[in-house]
Protein backbone atom coordinates (compact mmCIF):
# COMPACT_ATOMS: atom_id res chain seq x y z
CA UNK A 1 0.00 0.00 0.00
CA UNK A 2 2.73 2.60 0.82
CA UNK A 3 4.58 1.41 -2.18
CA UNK A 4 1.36 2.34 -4.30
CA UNK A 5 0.91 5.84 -2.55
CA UNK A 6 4.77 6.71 -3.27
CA UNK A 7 4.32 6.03 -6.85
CA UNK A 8 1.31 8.12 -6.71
CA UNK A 9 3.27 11.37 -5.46
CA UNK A 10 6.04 10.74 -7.58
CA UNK A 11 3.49 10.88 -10.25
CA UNK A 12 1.61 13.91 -9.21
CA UNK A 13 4.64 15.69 -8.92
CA UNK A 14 5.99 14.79 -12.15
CA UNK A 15 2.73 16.42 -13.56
CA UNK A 16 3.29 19.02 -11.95
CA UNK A 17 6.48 19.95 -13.00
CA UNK A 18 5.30 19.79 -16.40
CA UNK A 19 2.48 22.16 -16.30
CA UNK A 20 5.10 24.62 -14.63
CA UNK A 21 7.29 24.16 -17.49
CA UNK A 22 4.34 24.44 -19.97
CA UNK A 23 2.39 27.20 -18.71
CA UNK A 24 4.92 30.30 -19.36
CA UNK A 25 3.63 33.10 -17.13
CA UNK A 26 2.05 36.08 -18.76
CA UNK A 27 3.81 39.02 -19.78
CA UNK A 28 3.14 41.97 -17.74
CA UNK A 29 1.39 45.12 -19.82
CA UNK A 30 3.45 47.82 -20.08
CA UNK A 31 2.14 51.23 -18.70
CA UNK A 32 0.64 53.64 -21.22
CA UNK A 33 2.63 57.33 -20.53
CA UNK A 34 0.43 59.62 -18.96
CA UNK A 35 1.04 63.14 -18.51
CA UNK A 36 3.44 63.16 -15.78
CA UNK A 37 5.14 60.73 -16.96
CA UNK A 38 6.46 62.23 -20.26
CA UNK A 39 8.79 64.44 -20.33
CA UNK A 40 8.70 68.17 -22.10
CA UNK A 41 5.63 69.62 -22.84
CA UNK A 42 2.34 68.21 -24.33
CA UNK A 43 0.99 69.30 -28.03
CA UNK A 44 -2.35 69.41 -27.96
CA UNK A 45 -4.71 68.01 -30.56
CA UNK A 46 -7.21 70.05 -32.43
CA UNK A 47 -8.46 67.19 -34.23
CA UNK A 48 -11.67 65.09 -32.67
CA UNK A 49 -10.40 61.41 -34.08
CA UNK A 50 -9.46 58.97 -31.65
CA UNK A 51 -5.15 58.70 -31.85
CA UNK A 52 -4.78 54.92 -32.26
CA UNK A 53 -3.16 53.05 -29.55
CA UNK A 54 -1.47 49.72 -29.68
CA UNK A 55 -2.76 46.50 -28.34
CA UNK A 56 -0.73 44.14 -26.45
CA UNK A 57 -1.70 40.34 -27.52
CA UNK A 58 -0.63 37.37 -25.64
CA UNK A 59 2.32 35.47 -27.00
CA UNK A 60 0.94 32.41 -25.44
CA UNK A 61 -2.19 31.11 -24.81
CA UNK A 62 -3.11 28.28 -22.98
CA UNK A 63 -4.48 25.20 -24.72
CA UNK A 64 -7.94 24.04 -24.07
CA UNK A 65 -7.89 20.98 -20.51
CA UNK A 66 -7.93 17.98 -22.48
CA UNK A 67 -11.29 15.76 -21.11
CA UNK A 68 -10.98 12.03 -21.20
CA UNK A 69 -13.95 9.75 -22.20
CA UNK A 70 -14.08 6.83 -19.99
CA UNK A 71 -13.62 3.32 -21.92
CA UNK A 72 -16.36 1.34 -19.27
CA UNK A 73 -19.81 3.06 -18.36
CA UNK A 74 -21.56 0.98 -15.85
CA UNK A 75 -25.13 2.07 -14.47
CA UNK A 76 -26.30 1.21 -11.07
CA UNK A 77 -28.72 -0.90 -11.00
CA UNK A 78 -31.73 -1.14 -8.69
CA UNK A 79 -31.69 -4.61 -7.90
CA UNK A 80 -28.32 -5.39 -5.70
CA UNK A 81 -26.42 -8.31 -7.01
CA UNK A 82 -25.94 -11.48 -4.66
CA UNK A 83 -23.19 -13.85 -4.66
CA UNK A 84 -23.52 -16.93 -3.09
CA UNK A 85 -20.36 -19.19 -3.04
CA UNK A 86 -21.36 -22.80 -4.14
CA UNK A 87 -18.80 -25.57 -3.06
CA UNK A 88 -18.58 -28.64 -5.57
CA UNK A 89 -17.73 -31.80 -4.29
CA UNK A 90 -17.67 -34.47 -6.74
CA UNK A 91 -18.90 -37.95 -5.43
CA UNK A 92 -16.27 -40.87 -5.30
CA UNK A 93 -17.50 -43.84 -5.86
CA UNK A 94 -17.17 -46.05 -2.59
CA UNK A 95 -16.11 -48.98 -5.21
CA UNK A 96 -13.03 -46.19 -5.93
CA UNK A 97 -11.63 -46.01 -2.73
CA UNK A 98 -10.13 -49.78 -0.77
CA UNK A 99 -11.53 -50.65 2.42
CA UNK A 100 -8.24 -51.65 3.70
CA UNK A 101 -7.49 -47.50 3.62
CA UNK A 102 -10.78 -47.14 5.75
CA UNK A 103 -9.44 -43.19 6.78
CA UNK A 104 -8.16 -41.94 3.16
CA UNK A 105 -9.32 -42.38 0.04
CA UNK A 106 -6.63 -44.69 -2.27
CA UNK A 107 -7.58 -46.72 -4.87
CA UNK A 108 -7.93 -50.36 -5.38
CA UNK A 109 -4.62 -51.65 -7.84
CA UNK A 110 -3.65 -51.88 -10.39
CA UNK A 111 -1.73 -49.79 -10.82
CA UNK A 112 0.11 -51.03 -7.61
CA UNK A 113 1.03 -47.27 -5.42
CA UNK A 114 4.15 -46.79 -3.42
CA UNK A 115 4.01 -44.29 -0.46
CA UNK A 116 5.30 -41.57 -3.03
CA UNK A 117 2.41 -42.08 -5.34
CA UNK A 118 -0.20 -41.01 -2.27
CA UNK A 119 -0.44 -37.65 -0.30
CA UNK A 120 -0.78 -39.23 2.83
CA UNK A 121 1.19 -39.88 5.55
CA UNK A 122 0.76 -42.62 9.15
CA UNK A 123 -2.23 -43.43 8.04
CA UNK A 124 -4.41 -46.69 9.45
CA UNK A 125 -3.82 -49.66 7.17
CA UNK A 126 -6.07 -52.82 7.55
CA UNK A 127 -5.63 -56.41 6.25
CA UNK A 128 -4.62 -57.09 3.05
CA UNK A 129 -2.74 -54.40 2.35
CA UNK A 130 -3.20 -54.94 -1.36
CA UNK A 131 -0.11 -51.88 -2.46
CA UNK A 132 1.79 -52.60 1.08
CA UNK A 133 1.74 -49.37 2.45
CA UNK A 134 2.54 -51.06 6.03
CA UNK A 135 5.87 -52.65 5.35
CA UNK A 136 6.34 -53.69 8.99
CA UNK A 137 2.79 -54.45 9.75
CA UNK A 138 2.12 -52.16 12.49
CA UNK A 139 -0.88 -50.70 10.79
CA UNK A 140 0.25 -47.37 9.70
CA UNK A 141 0.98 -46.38 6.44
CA UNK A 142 3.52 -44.13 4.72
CA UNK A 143 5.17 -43.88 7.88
CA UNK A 144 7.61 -40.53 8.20
């Protein structure tokens, strides 16, 4: 989790950093002169037309926010969804597993099993012990 929120930052920041070096800042407008700030005296205009002044335009302008369309749309809806586990357990076949294994399940030979071939370990062996699980006939199995 802290690993996630680290990568996060690192990421915000480096977004950051690259709007700062997109966005130049604006230029500042420079002052019109007024009359106490020119020097000498002022001619005065007889004539009624407007004098023309200049216009300052932006040398850059920012580009529109980008808007992202999402991929997924999913609606609520007004019934709530349930989910209910369900736990399969296939039937074996009693005929499967051999009564002289009465606590696991092994099956009847062939193929004839050696302790390797099972997952199970000191487990109760009865008479005949058809793959001779209990080599020294102490009735446990596999025995560690």
């Amino acid at each position: 989790m802290k690993k996630a929120i680290v990568i996060l930052a690192v990421i915000v920041l480096i977004v950051c950093v690259l709007l700062f070096l997109l966005v130049e800042p604006a230029e500042e407008p420079t002052e019109e002169p007024t009359e106490e700030s020119v020097e000498g005296p002022m001619l005065e205009s007889t004539s009624t037309s407007p004098i023309p002044t200049s216009t300052v335009e932006p040398i850059f302008s920012p580009s529109p926010i980008p808007t992202f369309t999402p991929l997924l749309i999913i609606e609520p809806t007004s019934t709530p969804l349930s989910i209910e586990p369900t736990l399969i357990i296939e039937p074996t076949p009693e005929s499967d597993c051999d009564p002289a294994y009465p606590d696991v399940c092994i099956p009847s030979p062939p193929p004839d099993l050696n302790c390797g071939d099972v997952p199970y370990t000191n487990f109760r062996v009865l008479s005949p012990d058809p793959h001779r699980f209990d080599g020294n006939k102490d009735g446990v199995g596999c025995e560690n």
